[in-house]
Protein backbone atom coordinates (compact mmCIF):
# COMPACT_ATOMS: atom_id res chain seq x y z
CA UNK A 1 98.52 109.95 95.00
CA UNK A 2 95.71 110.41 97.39
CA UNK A 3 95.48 108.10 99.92
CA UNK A 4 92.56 104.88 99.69
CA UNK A 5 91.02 105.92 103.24
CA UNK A 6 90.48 109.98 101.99
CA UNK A 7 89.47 108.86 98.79
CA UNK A 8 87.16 106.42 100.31
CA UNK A 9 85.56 109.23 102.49
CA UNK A 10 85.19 111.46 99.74
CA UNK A 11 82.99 108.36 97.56
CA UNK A 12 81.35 106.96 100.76
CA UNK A 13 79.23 110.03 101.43
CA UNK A 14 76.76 109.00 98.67
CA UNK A 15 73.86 106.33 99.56
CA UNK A 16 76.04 103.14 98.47
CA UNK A 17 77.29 100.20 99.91
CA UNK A 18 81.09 100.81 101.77
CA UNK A 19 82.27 97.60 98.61
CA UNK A 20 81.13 99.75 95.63
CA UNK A 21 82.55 103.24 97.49
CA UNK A 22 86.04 101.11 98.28
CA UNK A 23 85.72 100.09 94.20
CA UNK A 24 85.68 103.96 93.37
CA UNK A 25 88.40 104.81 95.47
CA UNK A 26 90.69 102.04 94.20
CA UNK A 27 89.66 102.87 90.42
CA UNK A 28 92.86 103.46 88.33
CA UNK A 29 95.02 104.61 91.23
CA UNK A 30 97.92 102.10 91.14
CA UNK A 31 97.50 100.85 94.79
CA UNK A 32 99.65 97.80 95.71
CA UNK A 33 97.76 94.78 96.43
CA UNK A 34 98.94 95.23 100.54
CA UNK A 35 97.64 98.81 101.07
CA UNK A 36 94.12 97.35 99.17
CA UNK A 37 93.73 94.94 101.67
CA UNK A 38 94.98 96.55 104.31
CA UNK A 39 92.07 99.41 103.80
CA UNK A 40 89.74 97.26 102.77
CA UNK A 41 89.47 95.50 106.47
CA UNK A 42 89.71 99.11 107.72
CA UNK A 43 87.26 100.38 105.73
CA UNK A 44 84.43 97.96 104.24
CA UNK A 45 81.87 96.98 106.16
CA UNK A 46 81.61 93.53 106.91
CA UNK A 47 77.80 93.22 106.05
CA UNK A 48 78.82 94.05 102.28
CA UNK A 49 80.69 91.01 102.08
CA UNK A 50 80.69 87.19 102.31
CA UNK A 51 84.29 86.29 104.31
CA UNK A 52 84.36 83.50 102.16
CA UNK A 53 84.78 85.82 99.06
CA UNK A 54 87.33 88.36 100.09
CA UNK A 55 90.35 87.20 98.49
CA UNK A 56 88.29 87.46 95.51
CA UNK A 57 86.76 90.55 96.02
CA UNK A 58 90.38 92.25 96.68
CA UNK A 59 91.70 89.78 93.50
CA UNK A 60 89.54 92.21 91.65
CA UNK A 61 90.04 95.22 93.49
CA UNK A 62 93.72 94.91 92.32
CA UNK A 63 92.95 94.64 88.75
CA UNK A 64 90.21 97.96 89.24
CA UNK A 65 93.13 99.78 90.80
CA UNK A 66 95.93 98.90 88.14
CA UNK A 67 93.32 98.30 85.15
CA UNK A 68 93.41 101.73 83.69
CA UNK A 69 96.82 102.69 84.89
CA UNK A 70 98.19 100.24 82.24
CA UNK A 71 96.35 101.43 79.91
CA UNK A 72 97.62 105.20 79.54
C-alpha cells in the first residue's frame, strides 16, 4: 500500500482542488479513518473546505477509501 501523502502528490499535479486530489488518493485503498485525517490536515488546503464540515468531509473520505475494498 502506497502511502496517502505520495499518492496525493502523484493526483495533485493536475489543475484540481487539493479535496478532490485527497478523494483520489483515498479511493479504494483501505486507509484507517486516523491516517485519513491525519493527511488530510497535512495535506488539504484549508480554502477547499468549510471547518465546519470536516468531520463530514473525512466521514466520507472513509467510506471512498473502504467503499470498493469491500466490494472485491
Amino acid at each position: 500500500m502506497r502511502s496517502i501523502e505520495a499518492r496525493f502528490n502523484r493526483f495533485n499535479k493536475k489543475p484540481v482542488s487539493s479535496y478532490l486530489a485527497f478523494s483520489n488518493a483515498v479511493k479504494g485503498q483501505g486507509f484507517s479513518r486516523d491516517s485519513i485525517s491525519r493527511n488530510f490536515v497535512k495535506l488539504v488546503y484549508r480554502d477547499d473546505y468549510l471547518k465546519k464540515d470536516k468531520k463530514q468531509l473525512i466521514d466520507h473520505l472513509e467510506n471512498l477509501s473502504n467503499s470498493l475494498r469491500s466490494t472485491q
